[in-house]
Protein backbone atom coordinates (compact mmCIF):
# COMPACT_ATOMS: atom_id res chain seq x y z
CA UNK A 1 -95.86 105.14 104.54
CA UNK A 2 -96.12 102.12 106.74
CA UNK A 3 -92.33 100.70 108.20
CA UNK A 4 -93.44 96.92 106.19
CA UNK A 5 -93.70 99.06 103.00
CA UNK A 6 -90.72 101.06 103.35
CA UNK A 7 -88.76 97.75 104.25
CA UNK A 8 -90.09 96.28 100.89
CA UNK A 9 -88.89 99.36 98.87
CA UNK A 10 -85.29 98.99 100.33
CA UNK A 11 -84.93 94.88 100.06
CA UNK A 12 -86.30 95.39 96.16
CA UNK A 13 -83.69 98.11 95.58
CA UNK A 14 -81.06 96.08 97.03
CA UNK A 15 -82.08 93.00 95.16
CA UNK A 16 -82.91 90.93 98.46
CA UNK A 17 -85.18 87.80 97.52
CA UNK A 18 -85.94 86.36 100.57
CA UNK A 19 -84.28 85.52 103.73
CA UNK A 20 -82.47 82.28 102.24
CA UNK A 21 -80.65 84.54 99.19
CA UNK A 22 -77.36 85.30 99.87
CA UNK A 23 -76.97 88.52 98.38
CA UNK A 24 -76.50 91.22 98.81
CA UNK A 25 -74.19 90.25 101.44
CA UNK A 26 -74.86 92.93 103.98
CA UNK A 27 -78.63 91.33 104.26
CA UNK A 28 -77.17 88.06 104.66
CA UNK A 29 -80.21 86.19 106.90
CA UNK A 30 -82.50 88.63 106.73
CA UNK A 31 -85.99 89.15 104.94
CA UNK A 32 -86.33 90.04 101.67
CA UNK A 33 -89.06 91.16 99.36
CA UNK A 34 -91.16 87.99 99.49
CA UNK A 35 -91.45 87.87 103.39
CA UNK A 36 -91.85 91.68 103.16
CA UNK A 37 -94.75 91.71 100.15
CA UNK A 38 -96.70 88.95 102.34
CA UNK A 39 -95.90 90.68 106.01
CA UNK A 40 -97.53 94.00 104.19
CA UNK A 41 -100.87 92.17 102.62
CA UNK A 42 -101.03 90.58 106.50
CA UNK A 43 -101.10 93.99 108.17
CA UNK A 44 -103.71 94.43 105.89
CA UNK A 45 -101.90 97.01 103.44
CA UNK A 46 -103.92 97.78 99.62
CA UNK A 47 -102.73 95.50 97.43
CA UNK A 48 -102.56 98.43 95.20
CA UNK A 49 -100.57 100.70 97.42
CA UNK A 50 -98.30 98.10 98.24
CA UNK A 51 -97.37 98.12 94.15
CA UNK A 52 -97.68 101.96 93.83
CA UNK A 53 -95.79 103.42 96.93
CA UNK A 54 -93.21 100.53 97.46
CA UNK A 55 -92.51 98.27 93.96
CA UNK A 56 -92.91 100.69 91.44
CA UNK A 57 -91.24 103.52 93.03
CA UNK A 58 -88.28 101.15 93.83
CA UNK A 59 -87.93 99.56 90.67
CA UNK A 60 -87.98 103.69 89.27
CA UNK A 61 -84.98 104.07 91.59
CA UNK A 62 -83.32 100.34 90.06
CA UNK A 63 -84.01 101.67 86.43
CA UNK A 64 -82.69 105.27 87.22
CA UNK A 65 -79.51 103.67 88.48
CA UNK A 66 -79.11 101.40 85.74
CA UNK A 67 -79.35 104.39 83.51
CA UNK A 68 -77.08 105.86 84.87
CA UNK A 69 -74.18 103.45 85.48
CA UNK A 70 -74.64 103.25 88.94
CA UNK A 71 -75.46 99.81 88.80
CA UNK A 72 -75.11 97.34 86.07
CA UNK A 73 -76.92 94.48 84.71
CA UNK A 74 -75.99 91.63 87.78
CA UNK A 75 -77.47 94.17 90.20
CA UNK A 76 -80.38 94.90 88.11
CA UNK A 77 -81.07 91.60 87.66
CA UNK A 78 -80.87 91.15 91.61
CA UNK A 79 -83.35 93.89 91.77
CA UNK A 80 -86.05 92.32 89.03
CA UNK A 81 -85.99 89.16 91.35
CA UNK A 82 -86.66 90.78 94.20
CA UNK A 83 -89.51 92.46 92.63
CA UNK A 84 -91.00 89.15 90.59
CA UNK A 85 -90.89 87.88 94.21
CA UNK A 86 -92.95 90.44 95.82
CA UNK A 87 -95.40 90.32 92.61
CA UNK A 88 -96.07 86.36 93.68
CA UNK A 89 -98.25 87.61 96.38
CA UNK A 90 -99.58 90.41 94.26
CA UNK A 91 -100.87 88.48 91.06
CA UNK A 92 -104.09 87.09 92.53
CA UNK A 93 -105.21 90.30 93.04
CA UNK A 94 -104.51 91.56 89.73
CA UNK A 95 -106.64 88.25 88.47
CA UNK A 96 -109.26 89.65 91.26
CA UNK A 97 -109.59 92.99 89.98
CA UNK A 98 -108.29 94.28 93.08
CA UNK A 99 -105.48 95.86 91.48
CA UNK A 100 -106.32 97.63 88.57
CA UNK A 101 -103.42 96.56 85.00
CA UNK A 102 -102.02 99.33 83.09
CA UNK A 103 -102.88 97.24 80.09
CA UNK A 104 -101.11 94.28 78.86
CA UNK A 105 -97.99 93.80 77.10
CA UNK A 106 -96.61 90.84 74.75
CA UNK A 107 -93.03 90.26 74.93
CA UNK A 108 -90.81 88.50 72.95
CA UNK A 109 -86.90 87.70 71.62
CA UNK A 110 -87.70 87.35 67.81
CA UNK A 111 -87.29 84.56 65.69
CA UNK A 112 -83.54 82.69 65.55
CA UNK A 113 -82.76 84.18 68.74
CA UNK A 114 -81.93 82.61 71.53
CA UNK A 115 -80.88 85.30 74.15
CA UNK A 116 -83.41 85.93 76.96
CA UNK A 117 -81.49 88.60 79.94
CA UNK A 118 -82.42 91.75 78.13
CA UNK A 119 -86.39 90.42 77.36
CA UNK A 120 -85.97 89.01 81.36
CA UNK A 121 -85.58 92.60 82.22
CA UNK A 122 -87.77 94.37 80.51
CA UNK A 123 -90.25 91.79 81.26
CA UNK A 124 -89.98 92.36 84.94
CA UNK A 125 -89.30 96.02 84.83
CA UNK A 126 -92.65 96.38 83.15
CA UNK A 127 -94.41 94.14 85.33
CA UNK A 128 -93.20 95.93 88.34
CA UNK A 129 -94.49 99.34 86.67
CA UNK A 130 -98.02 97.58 87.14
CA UNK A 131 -99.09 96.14 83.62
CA UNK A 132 -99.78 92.85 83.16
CA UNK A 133 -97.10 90.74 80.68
CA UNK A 134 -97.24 87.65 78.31
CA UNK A 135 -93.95 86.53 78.19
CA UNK A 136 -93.97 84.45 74.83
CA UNK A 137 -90.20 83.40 75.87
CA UNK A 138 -87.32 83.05 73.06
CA UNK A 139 -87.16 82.16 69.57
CA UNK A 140 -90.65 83.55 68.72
CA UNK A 141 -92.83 83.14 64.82
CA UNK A 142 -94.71 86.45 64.21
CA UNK A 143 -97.67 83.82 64.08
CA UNK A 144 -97.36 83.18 67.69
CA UNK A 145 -96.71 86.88 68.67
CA UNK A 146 -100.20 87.74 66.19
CA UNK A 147 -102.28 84.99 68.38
CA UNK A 148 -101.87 86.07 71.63
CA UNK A 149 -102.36 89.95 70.17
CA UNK A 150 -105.29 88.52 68.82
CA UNK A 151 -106.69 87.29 72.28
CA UNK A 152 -105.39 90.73 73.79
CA UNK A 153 -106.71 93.59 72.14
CA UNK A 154 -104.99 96.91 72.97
CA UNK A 155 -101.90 95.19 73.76
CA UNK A 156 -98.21 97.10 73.59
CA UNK A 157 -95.74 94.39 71.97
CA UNK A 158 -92.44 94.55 73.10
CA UNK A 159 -89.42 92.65 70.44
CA UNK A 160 -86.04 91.85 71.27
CA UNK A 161 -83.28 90.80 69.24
CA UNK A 162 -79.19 91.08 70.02
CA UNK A 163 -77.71 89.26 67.46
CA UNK A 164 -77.24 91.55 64.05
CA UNK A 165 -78.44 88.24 62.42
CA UNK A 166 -81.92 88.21 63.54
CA UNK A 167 -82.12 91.93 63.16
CA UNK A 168 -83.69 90.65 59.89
CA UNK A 169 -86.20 88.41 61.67
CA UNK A 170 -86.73 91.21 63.90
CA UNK A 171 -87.90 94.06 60.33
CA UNK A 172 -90.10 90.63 59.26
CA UNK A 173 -91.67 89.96 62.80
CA UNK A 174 -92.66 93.69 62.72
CA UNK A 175 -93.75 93.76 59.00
CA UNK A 176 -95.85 91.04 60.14
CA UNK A 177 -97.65 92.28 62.49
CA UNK A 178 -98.20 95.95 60.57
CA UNK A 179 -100.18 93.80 57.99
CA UNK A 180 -102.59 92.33 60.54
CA UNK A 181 -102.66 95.62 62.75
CA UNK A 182 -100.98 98.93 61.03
CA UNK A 183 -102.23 100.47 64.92
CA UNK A 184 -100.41 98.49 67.32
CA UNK A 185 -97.74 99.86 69.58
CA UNK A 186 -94.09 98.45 68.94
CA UNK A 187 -91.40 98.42 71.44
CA UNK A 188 -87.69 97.30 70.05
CA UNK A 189 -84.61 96.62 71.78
CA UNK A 190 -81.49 95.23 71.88
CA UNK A 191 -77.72 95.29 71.94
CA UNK A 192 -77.43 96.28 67.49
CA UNK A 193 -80.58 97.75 67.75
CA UNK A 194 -80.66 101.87 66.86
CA UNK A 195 -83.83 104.45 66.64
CA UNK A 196 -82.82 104.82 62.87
CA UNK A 197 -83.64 100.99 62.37
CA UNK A 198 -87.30 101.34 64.43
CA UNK A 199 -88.00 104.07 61.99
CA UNK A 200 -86.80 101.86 58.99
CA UNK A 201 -89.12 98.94 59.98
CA UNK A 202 -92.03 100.38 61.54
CA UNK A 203 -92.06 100.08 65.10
CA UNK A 204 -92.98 103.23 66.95
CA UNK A 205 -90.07 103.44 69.80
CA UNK A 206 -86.72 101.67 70.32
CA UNK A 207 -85.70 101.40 73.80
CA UNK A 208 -81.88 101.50 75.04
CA UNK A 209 -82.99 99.83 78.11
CA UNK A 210 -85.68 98.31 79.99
CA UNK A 211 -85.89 101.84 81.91
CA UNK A 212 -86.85 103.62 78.46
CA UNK A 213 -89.58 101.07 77.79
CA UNK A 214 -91.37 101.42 80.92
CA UNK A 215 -90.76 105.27 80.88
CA UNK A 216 -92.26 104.91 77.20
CA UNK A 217 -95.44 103.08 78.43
CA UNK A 218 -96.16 105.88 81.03
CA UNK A 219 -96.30 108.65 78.49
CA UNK A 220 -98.32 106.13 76.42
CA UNK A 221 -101.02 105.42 78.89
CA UNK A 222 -101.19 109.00 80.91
């Protein structure tokens, strides 16, 4: 592995933006994963490789960590920047074909909810896994989540909910979308969420963490 793309794995797992971000601390002034991401496509590095042997394996490392209670959400969160800043300079090439999507996955915080840093980390998580995500945002009608499956066949949809209130909205988003498409795959999550409610409504896997739904989408698409 090239030093650029070993540097870029590091700054991601230590949730370094770029040189101007002042944390962590001990990288204070220097380069993070945005300077790192376009020093590696300027040497002329795959765009490819550069997500396969430097972002995904470090956001692997991030969600391992997480799992674990090594780090905790404000690092993680760190961490997902980092790695939304390296994918800036990766995107056109996804758009370009030069680096080949997983698939695509809708994601969503259901209807009457508000809340956004759990969907925020799943949403980068499984971008930096290599699939391509439509982030529908917050406070999302089943209609809007059914047009965008529409226009993306083959899509995974990924729901999140952490109130107990819009658990309810959460059962009718899904409901929803088993009437249009009883084949779709279903990702829930969220702080009240439990397995035993997934099975109760329909979806196919609930996910503790955004670690579980990416590990959930790579036994789904090997």
């Amino acid at each position: 592995m090239s030093e650029s793309l070993k540097k870029l794995k590091e700054v991601v797992e230590a949730g370094k933006v770029n040189k101007d971000a002042a944390f962590p601390p001990q990288l204070k002034g220097q380069e993070g994963a945005s300077e790192w991401a376009a020093k590696c496509l300027e040497e002329g590095i795959n765009p490819q490789s550069i997500l396969s042997d430097a972002l995904i394996p470090a956001m692997e490392v991030v969600g391992k960590n997480f799992s674990e209670n090594k780090i905790f959400v404000p690092q993680m969160l760190l961490s997902a920047k980092a790695m939304g800043a390296a994918m800036h300079h990766l995107k056109p090439f996804f758009t370009s074909g030069d680096i080949k999507s997983k698939g695509t996955f809708i994601m969503a915080t259901v209807k009457g909810d508000l809340h956004d840093i759990g969907k925020n980390l799943v949403t980068m998580m499984v971008e930096g896994s290599g699939w391509t995500v439509i982030d529908l945002g917050v406070d999302v009608p089943s209609e809007k989540i059914l047009k965008t499956l529409d226009e993306n066949p083959g899509a995974v949809i990924g729901l999140s909910a952490l109130l107990t209130t819009t658990m309810t909205s959460m059962g009718d988003t899904v409901g929803d979308i088993r009437e249009v498409n009883k084949d779709v795959q279903i990702i829930i999550g969220g702080a009240p969420i439990t397995q035993e409610f997934a099975d109760k409504i329909g979806a196919n896997y609930y996910a503790k963490g955004p670690n579980e739904a990416v590990e959930y989408l790579k036994d789904f698409v090997s």
